[in-house]
Protein backbone atom coordinates (compact mmCIF):
# COMPACT_ATOMS: atom_id res chain seq x y z
CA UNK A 1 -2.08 -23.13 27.18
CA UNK A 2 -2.05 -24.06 23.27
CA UNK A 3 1.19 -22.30 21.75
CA UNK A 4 1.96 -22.76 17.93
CA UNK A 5 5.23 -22.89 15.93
CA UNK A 6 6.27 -23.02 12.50
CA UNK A 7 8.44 -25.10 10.10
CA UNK A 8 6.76 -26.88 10.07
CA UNK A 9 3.43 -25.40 11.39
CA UNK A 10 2.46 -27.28 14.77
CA UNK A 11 0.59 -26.53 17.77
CA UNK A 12 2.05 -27.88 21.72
CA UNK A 13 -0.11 -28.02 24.99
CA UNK A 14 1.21 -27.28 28.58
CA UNK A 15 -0.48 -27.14 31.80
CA UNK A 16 -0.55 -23.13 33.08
CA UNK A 17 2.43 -21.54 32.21
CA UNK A 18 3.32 -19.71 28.94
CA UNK A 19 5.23 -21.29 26.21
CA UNK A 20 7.14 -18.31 24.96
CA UNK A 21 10.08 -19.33 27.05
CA UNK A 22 10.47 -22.21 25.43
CA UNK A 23 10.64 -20.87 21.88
CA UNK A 24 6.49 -21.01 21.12
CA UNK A 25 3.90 -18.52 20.42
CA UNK A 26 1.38 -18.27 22.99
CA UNK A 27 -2.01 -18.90 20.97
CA UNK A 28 -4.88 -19.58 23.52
CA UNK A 29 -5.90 -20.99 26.56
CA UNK A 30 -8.56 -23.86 26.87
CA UNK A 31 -10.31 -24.52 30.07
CA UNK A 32 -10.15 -28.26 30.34
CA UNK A 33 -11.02 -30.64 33.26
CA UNK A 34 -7.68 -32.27 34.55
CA UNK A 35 -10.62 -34.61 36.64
CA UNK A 36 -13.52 -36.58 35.19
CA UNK A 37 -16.42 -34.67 36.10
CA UNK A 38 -19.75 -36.05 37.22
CA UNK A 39 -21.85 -33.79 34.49
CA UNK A 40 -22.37 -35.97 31.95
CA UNK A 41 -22.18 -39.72 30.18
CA UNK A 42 -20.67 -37.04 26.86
CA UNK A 43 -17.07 -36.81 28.92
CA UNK A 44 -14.33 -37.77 27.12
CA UNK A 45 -10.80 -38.40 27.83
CA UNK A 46 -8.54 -36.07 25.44
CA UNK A 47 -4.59 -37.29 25.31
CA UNK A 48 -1.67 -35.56 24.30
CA UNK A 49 1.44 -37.36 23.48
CA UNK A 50 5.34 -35.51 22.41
CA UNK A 51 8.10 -36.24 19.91
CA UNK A 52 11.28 -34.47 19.21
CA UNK A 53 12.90 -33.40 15.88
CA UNK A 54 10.82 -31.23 15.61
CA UNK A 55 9.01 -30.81 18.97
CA UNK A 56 5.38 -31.89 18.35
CA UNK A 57 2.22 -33.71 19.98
CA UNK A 58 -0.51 -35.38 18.65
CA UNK A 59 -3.71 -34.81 20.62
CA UNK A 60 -6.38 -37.86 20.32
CA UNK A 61 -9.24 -39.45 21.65
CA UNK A 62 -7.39 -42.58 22.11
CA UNK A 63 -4.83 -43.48 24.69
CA UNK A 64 -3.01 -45.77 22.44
CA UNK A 65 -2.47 -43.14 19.68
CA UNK A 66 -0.75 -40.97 22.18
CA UNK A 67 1.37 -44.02 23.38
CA UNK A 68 2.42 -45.79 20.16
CA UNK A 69 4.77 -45.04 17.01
CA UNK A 70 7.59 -43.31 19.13
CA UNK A 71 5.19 -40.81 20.73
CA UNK A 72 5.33 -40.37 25.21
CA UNK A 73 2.65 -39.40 27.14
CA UNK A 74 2.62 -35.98 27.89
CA UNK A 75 -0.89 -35.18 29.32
CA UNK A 76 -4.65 -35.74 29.44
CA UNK A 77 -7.72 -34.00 30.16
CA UNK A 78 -11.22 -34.19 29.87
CA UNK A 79 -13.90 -32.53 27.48
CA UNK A 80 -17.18 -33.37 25.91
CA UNK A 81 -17.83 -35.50 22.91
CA UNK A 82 -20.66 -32.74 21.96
CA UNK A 83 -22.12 -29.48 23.95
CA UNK A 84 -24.08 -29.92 26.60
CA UNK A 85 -27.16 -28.58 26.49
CA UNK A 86 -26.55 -26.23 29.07
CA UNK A 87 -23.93 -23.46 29.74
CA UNK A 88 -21.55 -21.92 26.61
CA UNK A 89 -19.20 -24.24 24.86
CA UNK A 90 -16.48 -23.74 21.99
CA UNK A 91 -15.63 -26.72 19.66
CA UNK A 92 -11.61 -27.38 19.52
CA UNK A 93 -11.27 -29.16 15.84
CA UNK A 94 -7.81 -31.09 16.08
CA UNK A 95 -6.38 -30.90 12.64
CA UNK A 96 -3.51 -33.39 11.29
CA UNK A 97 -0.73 -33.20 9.00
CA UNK A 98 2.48 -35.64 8.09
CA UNK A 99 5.66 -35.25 7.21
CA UNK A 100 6.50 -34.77 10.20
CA UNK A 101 3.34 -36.03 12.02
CA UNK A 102 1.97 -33.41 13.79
CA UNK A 103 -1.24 -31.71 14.85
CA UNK A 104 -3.26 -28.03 14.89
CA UNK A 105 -5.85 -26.59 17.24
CA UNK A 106 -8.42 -24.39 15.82
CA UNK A 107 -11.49 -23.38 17.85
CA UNK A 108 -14.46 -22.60 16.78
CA UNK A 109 -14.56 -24.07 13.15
CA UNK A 110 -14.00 -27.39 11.38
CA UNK A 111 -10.34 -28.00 9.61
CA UNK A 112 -10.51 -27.49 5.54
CA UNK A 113 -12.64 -24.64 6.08
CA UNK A 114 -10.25 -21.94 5.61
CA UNK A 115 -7.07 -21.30 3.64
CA UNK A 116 -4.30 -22.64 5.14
CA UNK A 117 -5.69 -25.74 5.69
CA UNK A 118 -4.31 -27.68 2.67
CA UNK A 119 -2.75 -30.64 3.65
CA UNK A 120 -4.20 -31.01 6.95
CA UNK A 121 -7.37 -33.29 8.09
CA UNK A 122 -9.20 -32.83 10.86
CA UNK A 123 -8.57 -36.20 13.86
CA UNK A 124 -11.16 -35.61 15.86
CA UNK A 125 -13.23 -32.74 17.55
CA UNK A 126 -13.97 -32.06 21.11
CA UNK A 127 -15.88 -29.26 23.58
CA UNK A 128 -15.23 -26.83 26.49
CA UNK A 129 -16.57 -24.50 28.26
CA UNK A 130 -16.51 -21.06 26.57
CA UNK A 131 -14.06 -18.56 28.56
């Protein structure tokens, strides 16, 4: 489950169960692999770390990033560097902002491509399978 909150605008990811109890906004589930899978060499390992003050992750393709600079671990999963050429994927664009650090799932388009966008840059894009 991706929920999203605001001041400042963030997004938070949890393993099936809703985030409205905890003070989110439900905005979409992603179906992830919590395994590697044995479909292709284009896996890759997507982590997810947490602060506090405000409550925020930063999801990234490197295990370091979600380790370092006062961030914990939170999670991991596994998605595709690019679609495969078979079956129906989304893109998930991971868009980052400062002040606090902090990070935005969109799916289905690049970040800066729509208003609302200012001040954020996209970190780094991954696939799943379409729902």
């Amino acid at each position: 489950m991706i929920g999203g909150a605001l001041n400042p605008r963030r997004d938070m990811a949890a393993w099936f169960h809703s985030l409205e109890k905890c003070g989110w906004v439900n905005r979409f589930w992603l179906q992830v692999f919590n395994q590697e899978p044995s479909l292709s060499s284009s896996i890759v390992r997507v982590h997810v770390g947490e602060a506090w003050d405000p409550h925020r992750i930063p999801v990234t393709l490197t295990e370091e990033d979600a380790r370092s600079n006062g961030w914990n671990p939170r999670l991991n999963f596994y998605a595709f560097k690019e679609p495969p050429a078979e079956g129906s994927y989304v893109m998930v664009a991971v868009g980052v902002a400062r002040d606090p650090y902090r990070c935005k799932l969109e799916v289905g388009r690049h970040i800066g491509t729509k208003p609302g966008d200012e001040g954020w840059w996209e970190g780094c894009v991954f696939w799943v399978p379409a729902q």
